[in-house]
PDB file of N, CA and C in Angstrom:
ATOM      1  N   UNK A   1      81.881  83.201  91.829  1.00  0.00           N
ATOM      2  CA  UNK A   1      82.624  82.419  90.858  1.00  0.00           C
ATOM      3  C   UNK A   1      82.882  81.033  91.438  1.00  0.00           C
ATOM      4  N   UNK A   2      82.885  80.065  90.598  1.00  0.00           N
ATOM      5  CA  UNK A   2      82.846  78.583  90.818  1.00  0.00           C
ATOM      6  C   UNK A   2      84.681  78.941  90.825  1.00  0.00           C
ATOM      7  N   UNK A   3      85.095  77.420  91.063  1.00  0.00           N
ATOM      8  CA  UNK A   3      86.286  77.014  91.107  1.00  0.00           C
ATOM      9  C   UNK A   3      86.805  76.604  89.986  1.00  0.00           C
ATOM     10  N   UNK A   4      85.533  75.671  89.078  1.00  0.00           N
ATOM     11  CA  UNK A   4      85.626  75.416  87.764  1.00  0.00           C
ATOM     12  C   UNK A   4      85.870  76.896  86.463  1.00  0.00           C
ATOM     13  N   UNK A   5      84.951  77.986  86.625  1.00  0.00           N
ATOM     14  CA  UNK A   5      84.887  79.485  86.505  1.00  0.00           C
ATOM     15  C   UNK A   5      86.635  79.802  86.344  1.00  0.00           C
ATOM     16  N   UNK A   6      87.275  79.910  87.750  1.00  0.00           N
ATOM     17  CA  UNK A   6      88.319  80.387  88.138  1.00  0.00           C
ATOM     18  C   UNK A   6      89.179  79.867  87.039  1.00  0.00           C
ATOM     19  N   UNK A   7      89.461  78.668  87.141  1.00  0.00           N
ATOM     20  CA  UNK A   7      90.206  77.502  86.519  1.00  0.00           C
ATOM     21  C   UNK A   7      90.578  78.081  84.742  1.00  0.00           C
ATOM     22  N   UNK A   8      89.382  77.987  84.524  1.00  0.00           N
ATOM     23  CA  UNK A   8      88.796  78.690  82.770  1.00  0.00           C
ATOM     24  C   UNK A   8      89.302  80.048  82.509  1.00  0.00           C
ATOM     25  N   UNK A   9      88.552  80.597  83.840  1.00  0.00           N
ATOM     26  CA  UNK A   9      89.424  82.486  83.600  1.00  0.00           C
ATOM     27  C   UNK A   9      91.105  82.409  83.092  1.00  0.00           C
ATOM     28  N   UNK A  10      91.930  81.755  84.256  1.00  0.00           N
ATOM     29  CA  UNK A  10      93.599  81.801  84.274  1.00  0.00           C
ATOM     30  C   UNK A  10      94.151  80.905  83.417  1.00  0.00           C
ATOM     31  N   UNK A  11      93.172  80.518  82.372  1.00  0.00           N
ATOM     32  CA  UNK A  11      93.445  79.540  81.613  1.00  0.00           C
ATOM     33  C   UNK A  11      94.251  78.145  81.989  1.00  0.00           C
ATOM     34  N   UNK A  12      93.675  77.257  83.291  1.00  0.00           N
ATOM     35  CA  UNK A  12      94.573  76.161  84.045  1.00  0.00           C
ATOM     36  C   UNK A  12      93.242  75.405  83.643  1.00  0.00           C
ATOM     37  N   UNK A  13      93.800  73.857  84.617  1.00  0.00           N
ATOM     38  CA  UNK A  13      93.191  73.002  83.957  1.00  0.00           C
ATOM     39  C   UNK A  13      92.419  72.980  85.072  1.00  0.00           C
ATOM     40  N   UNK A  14      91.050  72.801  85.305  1.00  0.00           N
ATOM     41  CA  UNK A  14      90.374  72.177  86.190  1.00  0.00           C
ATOM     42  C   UNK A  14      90.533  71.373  86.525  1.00  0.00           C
ATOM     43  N   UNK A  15      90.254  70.109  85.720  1.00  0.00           N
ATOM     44  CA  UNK A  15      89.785  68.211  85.572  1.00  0.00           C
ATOM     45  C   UNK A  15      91.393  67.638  86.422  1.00  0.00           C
ATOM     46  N   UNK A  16      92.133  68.615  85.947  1.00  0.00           N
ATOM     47  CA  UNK A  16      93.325  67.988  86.906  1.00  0.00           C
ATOM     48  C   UNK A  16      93.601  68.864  88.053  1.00  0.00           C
ATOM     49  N   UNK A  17      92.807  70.148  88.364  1.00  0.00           N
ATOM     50  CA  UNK A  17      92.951  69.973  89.573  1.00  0.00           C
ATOM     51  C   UNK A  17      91.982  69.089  90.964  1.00  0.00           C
ATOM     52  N   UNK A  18      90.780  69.308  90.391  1.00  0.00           N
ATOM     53  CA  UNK A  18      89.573  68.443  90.761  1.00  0.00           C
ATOM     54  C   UNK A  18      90.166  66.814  91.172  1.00  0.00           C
ATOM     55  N   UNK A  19      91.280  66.033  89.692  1.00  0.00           N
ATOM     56  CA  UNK A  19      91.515  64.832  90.283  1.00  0.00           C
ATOM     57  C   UNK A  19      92.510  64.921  91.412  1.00  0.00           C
ATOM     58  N   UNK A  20      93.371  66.114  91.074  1.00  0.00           N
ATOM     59  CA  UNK A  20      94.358  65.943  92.753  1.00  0.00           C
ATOM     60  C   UNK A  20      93.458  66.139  94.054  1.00  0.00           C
ATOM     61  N   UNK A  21      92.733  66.434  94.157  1.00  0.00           N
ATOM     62  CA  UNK A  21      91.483  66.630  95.346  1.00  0.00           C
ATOM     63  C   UNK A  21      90.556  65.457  95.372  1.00  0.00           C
ATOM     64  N   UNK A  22      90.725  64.023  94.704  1.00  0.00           N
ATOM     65  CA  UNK A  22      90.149  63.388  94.592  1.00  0.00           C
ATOM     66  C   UNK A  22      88.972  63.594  94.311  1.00  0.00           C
ATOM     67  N   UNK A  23      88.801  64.244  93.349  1.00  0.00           N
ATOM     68  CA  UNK A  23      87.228  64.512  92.968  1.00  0.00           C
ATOM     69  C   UNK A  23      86.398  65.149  93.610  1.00  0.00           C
ATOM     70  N   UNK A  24      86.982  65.950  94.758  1.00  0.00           N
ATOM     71  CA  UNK A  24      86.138  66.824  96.316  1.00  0.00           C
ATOM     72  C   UNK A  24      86.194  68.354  95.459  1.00  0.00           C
ATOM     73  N   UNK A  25      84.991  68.976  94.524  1.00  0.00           N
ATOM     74  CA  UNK A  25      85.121  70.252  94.723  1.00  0.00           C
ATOM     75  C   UNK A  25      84.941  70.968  95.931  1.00  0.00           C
ATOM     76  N   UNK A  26      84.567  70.842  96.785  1.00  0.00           N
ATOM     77  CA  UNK A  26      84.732  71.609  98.314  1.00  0.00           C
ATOM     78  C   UNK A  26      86.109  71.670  98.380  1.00  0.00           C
ATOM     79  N   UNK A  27      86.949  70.123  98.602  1.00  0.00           N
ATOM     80  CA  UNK A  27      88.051  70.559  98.976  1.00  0.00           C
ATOM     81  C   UNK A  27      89.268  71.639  97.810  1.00  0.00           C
ATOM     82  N   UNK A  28      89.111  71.270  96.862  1.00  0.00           N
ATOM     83  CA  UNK A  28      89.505  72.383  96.192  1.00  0.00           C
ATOM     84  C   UNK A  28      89.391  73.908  96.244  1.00  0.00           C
ATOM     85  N   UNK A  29      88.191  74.123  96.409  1.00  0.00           N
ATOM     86  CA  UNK A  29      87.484  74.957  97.102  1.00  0.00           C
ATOM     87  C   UNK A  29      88.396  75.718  98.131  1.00  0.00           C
ATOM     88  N   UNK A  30      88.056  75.152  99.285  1.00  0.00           N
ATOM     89  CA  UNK A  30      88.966  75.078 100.450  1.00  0.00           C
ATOM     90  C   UNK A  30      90.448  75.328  99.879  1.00  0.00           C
ATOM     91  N   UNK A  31      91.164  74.857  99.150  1.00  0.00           N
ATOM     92  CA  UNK A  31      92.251  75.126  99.503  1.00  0.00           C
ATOM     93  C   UNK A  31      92.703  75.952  98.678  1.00  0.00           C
ATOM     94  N   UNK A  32      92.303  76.142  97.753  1.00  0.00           N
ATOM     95  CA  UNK A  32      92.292  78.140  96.794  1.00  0.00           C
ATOM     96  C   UNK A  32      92.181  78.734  97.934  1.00  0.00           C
ATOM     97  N   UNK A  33      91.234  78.880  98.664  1.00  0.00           N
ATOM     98  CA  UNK A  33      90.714  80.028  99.273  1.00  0.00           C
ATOM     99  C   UNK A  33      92.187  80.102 100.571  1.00  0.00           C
ATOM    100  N   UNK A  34      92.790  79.072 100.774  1.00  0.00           N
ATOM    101  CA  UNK A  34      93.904  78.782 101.551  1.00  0.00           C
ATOM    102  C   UNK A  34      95.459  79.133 100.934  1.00  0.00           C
ATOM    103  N   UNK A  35      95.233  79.515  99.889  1.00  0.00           N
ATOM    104  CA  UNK A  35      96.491  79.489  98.842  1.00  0.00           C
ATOM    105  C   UNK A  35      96.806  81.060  99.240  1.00  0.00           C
ATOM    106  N   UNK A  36      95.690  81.873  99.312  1.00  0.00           N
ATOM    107  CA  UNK A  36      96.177  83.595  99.947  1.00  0.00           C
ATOM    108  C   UNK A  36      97.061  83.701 101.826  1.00  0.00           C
ATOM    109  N   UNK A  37      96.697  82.600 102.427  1.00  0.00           N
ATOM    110  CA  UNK A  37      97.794  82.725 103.169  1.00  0.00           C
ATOM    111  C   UNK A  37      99.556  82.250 103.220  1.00  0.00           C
ATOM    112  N   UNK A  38      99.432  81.277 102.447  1.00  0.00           N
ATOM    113  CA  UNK A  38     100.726  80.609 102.085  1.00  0.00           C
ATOM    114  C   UNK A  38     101.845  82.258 102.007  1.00  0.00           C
ATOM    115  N   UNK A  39     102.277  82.076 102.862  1.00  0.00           N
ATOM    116  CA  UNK A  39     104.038  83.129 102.750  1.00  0.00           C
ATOM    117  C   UNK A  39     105.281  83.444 101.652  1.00  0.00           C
ATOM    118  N   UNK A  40     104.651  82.303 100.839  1.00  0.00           N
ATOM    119  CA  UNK A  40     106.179  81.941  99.749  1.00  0.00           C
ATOM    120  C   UNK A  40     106.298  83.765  98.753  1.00  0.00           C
ATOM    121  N   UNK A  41     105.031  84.263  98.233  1.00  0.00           N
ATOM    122  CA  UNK A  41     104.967  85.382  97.276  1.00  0.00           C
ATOM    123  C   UNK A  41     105.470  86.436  98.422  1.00  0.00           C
ATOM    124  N   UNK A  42     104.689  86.735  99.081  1.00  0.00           N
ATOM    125  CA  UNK A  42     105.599  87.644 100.491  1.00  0.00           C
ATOM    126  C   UNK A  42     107.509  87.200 100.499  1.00  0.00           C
ATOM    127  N   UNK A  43     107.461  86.701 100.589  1.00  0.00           N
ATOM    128  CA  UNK A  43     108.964  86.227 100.646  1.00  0.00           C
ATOM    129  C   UNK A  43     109.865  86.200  99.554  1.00  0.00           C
ATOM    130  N   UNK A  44     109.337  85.995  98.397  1.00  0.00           N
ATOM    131  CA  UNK A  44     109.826  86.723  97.136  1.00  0.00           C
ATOM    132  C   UNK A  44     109.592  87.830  97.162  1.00  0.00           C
ATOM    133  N   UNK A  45     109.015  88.507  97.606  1.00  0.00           N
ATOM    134  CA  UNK A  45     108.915  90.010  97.049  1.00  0.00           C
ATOM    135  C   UNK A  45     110.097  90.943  97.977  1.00  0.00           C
ATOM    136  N   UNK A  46     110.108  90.004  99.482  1.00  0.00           N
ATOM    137  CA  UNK A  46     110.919  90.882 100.245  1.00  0.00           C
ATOM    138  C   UNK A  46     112.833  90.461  99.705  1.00  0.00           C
ATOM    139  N   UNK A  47     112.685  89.193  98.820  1.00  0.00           N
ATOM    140  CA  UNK A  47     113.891  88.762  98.496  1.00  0.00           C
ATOM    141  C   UNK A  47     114.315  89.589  97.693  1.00  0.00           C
ATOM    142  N   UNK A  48     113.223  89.661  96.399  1.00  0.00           N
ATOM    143  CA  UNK A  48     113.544  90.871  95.151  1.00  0.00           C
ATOM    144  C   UNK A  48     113.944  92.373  95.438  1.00  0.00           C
ATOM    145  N   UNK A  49     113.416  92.512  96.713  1.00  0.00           N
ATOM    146  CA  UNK A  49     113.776  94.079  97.171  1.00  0.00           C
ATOM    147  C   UNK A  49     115.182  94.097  97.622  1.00  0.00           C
ATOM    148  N   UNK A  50     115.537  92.917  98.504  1.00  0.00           N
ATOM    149  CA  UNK A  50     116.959  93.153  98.694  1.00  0.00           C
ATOM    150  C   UNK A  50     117.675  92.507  97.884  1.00  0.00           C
ATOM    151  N   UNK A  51     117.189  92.041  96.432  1.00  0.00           N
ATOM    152  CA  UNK A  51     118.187  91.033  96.013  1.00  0.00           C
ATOM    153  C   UNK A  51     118.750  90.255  96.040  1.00  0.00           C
ATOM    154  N   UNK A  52     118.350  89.728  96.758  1.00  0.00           N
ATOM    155  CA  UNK A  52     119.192  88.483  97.740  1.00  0.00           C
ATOM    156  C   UNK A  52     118.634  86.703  96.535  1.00  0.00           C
ATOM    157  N   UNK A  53     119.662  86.460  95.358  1.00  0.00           N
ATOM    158  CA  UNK A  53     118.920  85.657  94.930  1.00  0.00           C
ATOM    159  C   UNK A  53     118.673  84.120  95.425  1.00  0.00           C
ATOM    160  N   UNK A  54     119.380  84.020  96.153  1.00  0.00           N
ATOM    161  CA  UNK A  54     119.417  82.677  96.721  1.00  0.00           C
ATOM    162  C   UNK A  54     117.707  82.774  97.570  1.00  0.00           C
ATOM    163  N   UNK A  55     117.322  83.519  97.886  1.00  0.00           N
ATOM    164  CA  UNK A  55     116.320  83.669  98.540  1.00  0.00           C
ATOM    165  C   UNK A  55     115.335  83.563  97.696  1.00  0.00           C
ATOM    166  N   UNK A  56     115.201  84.585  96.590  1.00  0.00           N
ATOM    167  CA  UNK A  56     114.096  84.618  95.456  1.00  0.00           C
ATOM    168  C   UNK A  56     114.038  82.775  95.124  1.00  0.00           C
ATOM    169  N   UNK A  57     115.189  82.244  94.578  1.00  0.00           N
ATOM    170  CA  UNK A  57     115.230  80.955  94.286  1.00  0.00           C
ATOM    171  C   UNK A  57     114.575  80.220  95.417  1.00  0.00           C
ATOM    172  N   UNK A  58     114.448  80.193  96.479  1.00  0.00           N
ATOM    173  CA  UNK A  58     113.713  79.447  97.431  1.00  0.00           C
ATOM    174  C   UNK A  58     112.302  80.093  97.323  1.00  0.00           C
ATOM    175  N   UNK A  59     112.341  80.900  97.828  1.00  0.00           N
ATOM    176  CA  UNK A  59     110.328  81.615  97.678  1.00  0.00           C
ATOM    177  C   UNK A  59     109.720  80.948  95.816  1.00  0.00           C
ATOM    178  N   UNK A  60     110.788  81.216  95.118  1.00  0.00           N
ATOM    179  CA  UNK A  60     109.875  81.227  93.441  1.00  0.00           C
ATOM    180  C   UNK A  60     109.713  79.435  93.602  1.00  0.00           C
ATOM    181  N   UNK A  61     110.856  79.014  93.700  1.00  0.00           N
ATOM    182  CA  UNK A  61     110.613  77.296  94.140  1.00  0.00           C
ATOM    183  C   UNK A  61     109.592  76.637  95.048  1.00  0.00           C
ATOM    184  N   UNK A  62     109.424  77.167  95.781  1.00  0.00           N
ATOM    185  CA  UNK A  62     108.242  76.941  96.891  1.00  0.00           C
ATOM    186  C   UNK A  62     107.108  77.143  96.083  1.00  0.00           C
ATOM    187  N   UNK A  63     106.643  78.898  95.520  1.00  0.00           N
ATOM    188  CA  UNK A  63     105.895  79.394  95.539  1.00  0.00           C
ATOM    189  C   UNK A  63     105.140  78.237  94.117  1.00  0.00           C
ATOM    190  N   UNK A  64     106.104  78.179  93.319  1.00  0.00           N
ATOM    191  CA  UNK A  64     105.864  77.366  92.266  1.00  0.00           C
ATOM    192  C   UNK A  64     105.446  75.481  92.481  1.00  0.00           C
ATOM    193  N   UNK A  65     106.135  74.975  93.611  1.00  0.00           N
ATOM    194  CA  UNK A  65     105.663  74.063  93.835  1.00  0.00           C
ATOM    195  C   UNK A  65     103.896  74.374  94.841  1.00  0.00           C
ATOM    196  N   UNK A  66     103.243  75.180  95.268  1.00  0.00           N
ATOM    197  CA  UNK A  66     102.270  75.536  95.786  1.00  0.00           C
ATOM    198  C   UNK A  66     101.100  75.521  94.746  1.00  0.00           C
ATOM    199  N   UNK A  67     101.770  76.332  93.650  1.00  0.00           N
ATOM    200  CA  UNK A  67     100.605  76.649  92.535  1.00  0.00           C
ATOM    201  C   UNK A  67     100.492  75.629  91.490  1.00  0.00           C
ATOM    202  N   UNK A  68     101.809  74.675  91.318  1.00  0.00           N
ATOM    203  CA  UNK A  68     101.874  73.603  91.120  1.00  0.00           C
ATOM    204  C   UNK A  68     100.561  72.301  91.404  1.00  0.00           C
ATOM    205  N   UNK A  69     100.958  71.855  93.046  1.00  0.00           N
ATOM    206  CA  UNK A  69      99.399  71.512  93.584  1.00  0.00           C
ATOM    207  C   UNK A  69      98.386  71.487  93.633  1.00  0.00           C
ATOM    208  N   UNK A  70      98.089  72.879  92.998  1.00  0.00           N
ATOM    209  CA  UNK A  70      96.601  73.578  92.994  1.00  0.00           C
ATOM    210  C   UNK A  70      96.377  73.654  91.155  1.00  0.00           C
ATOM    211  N   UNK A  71      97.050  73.112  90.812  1.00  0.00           N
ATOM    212  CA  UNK A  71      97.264  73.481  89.225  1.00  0.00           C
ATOM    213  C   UNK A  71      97.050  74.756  88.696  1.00  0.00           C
ATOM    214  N   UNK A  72      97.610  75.952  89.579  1.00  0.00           N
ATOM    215  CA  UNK A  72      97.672  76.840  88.908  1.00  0.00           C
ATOM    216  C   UNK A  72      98.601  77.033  88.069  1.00  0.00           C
ATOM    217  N   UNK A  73      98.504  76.619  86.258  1.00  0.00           N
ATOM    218  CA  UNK A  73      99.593  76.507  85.882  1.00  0.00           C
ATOM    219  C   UNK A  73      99.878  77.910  85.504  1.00  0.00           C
ATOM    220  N   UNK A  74      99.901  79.136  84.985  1.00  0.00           N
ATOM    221  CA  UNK A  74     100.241  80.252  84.527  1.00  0.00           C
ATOM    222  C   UNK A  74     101.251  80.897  85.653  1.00  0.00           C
ATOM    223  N   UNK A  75     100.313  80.614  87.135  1.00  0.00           N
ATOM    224  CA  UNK A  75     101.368  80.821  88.402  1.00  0.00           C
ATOM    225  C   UNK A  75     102.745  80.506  88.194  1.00  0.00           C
ATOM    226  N   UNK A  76     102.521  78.788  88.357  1.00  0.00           N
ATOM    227  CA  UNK A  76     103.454  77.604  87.856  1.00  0.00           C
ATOM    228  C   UNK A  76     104.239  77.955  87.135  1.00  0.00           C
ATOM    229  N   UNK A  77     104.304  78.154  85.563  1.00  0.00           N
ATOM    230  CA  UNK A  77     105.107  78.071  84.624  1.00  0.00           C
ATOM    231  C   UNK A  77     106.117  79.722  85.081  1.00  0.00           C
ATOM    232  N   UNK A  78     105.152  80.797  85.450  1.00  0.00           N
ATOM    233  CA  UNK A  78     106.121  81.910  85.921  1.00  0.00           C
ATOM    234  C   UNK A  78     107.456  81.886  86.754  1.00  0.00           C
ATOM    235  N   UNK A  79     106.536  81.009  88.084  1.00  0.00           N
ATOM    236  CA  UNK A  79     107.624  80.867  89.114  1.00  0.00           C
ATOM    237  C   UNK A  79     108.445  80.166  88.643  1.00  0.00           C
ATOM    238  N   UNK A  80     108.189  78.481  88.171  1.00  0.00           N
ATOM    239  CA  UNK A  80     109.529  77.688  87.458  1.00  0.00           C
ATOM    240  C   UNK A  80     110.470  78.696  86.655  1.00  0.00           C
ATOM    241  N   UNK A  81     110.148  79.637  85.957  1.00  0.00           N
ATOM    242  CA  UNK A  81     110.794  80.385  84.603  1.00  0.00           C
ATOM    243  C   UNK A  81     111.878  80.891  85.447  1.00  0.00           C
ATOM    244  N   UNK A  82     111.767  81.838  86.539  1.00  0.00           N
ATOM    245  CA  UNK A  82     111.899  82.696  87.964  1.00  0.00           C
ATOM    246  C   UNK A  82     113.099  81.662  88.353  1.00  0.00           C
ATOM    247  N   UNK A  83     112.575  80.869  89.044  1.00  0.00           N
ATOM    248  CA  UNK A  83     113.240  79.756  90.048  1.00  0.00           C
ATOM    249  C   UNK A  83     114.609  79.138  88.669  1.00  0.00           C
ATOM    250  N   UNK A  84     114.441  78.766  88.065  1.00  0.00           N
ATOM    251  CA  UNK A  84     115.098  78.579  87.247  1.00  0.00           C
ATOM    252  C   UNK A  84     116.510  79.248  86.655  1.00  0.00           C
ATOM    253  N   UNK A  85     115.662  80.745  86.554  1.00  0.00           N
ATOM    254  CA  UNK A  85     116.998  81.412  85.859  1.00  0.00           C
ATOM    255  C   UNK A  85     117.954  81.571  87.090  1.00  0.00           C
ATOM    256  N   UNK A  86     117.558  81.641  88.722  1.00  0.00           N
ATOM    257  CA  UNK A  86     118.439  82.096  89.658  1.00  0.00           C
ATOM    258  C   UNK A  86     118.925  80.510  90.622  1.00  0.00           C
ATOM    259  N   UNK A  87     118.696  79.862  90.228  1.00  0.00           N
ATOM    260  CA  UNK A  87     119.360  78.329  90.558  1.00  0.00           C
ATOM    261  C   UNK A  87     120.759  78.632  90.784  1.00  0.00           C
ATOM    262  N   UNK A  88     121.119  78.209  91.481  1.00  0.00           N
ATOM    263  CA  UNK A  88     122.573  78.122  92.136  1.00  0.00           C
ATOM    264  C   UNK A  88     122.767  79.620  92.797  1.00  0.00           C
ATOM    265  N   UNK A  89     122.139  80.353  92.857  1.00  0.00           N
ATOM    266  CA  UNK A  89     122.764  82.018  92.843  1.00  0.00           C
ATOM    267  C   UNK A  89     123.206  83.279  91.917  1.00  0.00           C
ATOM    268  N   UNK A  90     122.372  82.137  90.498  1.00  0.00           N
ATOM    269  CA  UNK A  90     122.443  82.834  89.327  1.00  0.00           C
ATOM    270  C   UNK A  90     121.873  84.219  89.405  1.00  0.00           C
ATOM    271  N   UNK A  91     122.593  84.859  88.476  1.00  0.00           N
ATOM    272  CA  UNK A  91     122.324  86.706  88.955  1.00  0.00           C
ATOM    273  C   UNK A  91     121.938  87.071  87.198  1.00  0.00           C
ATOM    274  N   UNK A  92     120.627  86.406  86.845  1.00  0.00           N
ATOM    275  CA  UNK A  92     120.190  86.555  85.500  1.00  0.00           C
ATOM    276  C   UNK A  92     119.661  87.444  85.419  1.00  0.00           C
ATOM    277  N   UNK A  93     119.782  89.035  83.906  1.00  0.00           N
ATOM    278  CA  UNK A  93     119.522  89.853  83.978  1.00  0.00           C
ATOM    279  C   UNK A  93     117.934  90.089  83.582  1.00  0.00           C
ATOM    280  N   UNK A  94     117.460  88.621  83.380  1.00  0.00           N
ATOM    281  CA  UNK A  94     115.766  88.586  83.246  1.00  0.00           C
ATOM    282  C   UNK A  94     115.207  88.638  84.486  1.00  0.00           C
ATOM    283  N   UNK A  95     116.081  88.362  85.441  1.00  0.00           N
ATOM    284  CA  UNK A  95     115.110  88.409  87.173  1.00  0.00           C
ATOM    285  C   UNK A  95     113.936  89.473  87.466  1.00  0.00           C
ATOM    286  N   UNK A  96     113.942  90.361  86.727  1.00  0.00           N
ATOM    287  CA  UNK A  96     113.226  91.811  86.928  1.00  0.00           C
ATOM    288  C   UNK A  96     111.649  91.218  86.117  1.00  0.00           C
ATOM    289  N   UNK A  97     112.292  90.933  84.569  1.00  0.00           N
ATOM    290  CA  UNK A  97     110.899  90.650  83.698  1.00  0.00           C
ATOM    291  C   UNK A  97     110.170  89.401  84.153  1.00  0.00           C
ATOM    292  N   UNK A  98     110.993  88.224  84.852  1.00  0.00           N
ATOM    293  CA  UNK A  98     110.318  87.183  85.035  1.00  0.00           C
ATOM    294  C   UNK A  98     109.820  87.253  86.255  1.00  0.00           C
ATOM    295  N   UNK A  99     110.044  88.045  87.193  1.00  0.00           N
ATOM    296  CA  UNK A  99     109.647  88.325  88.456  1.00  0.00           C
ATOM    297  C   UNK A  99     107.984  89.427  88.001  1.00  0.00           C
ATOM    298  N   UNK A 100     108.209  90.318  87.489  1.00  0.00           N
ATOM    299  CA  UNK A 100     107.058  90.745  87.000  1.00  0.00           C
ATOM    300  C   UNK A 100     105.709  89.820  86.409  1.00  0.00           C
ATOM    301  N   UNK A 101     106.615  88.468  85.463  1.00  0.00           N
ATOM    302  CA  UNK A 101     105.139  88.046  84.986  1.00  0.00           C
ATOM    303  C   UNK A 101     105.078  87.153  86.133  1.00  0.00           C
ATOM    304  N   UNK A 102     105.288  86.515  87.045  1.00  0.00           N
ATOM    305  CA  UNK A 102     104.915  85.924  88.648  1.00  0.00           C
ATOM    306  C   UNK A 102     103.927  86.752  89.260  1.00  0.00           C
ATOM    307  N   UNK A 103     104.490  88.042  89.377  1.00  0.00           N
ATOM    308  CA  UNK A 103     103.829  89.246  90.350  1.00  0.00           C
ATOM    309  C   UNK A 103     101.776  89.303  89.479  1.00  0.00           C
ATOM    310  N   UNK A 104     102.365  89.296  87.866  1.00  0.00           N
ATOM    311  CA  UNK A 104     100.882  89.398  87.288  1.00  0.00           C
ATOM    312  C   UNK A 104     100.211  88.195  87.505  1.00  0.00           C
ATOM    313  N   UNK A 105     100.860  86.996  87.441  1.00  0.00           N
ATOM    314  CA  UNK A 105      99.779  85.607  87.857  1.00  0.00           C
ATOM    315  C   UNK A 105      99.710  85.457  89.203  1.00  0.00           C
ATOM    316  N   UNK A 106     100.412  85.896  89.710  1.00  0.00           N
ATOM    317  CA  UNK A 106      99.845  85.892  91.105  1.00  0.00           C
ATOM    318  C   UNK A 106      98.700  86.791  91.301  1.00  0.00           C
ATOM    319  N   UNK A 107      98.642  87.753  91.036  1.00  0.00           N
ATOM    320  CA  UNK A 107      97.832  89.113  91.289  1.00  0.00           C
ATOM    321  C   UNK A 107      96.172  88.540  90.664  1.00  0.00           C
ATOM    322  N   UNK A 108      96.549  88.253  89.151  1.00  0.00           N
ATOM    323  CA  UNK A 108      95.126  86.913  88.661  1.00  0.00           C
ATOM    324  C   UNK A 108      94.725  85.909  89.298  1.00  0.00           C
ATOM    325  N   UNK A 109      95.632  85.288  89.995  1.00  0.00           N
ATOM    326  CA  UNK A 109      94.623  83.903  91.035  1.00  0.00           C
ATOM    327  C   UNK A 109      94.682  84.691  91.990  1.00  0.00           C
ATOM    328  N   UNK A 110      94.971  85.745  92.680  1.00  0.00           N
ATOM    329  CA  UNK A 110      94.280  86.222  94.004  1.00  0.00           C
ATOM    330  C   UNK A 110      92.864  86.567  93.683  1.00  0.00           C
ATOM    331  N   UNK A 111      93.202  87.372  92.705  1.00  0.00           N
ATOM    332  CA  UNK A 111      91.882  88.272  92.391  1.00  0.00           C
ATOM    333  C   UNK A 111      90.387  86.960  92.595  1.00  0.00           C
ATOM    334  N   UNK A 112      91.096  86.337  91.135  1.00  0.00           N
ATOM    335  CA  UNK A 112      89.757  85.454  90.882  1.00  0.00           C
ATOM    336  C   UNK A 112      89.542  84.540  92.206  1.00  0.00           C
ATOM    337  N   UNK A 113      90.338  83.979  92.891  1.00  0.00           N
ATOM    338  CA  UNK A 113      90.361  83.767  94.696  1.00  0.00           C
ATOM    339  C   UNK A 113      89.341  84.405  95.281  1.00  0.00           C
ATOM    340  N   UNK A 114      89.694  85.336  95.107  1.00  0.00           N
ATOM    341  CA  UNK A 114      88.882  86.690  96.595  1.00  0.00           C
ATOM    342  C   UNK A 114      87.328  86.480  95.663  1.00  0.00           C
ATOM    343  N   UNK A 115      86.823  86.009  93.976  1.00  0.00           N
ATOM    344  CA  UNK A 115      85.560  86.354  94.028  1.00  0.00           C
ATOM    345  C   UNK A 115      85.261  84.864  94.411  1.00  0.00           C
ATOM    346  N   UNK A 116      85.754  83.359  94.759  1.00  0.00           N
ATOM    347  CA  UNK A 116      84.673  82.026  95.454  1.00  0.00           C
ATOM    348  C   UNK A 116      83.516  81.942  95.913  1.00  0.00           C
ATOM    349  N   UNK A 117      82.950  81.251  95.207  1.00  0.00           N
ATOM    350  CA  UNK A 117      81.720  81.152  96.039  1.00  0.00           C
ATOM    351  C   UNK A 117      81.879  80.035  97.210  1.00  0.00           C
TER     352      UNK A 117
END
């Protein structure tokens, strides 16, 4: 799978991620394939287990400014939704459903990730 491919699958924009890379599909390339080590989704997940929301709010904020960069917007718009409702230490009783649709766009740009050519 191309990068352009990927882009189309998760329904994000290519053309703007291509221009944040200055027009380098390699480097785009490159840094999808770099986006599976980034820590921030690990770190939400261990936040969500203990609940700890001040934590989720930092990992979904991070994680969202990451996929942000890369224009993964479906990532993006999850984590903002996420990061959002628990701002300040908010204890919103959507944390469960909006944490779920994160967990599914994340799980879609890994996938389509792991097939790069």
């Amino acid at each position: 799978m191309t990068a352009e491919e990927l882009y189309r699958e998760i329904g994000a924009d290519y053309q703007t991620a291509l221009s944040r890379m200055m027009g380098n599909q390699g480097l785009l390339t490159r840094m999808l394939k770099k986006f599976g080590a980034d820590k921030s989704y690990a770190a939400l997940e261990k936040a969500m287990e203990e609940q700890n929301f001040e934590e989720i709010f930092t990992a979904a904020h991070t994680l969202k400014g990451v996929a942000g960069n890369l224009e993964l917007s479906p990532l993006f718009r999850a984590s903002a939704e996420l990061s959002d409702a628990v701002r300040g230490g908010k204890q919103d009783e959507r944390v469960p459903e909006l944490f779920a649709a994160v967990k599914d766009a994340y799980e879609t740009v890994m996938e389509k990730i792991g097939t790069l050519e």
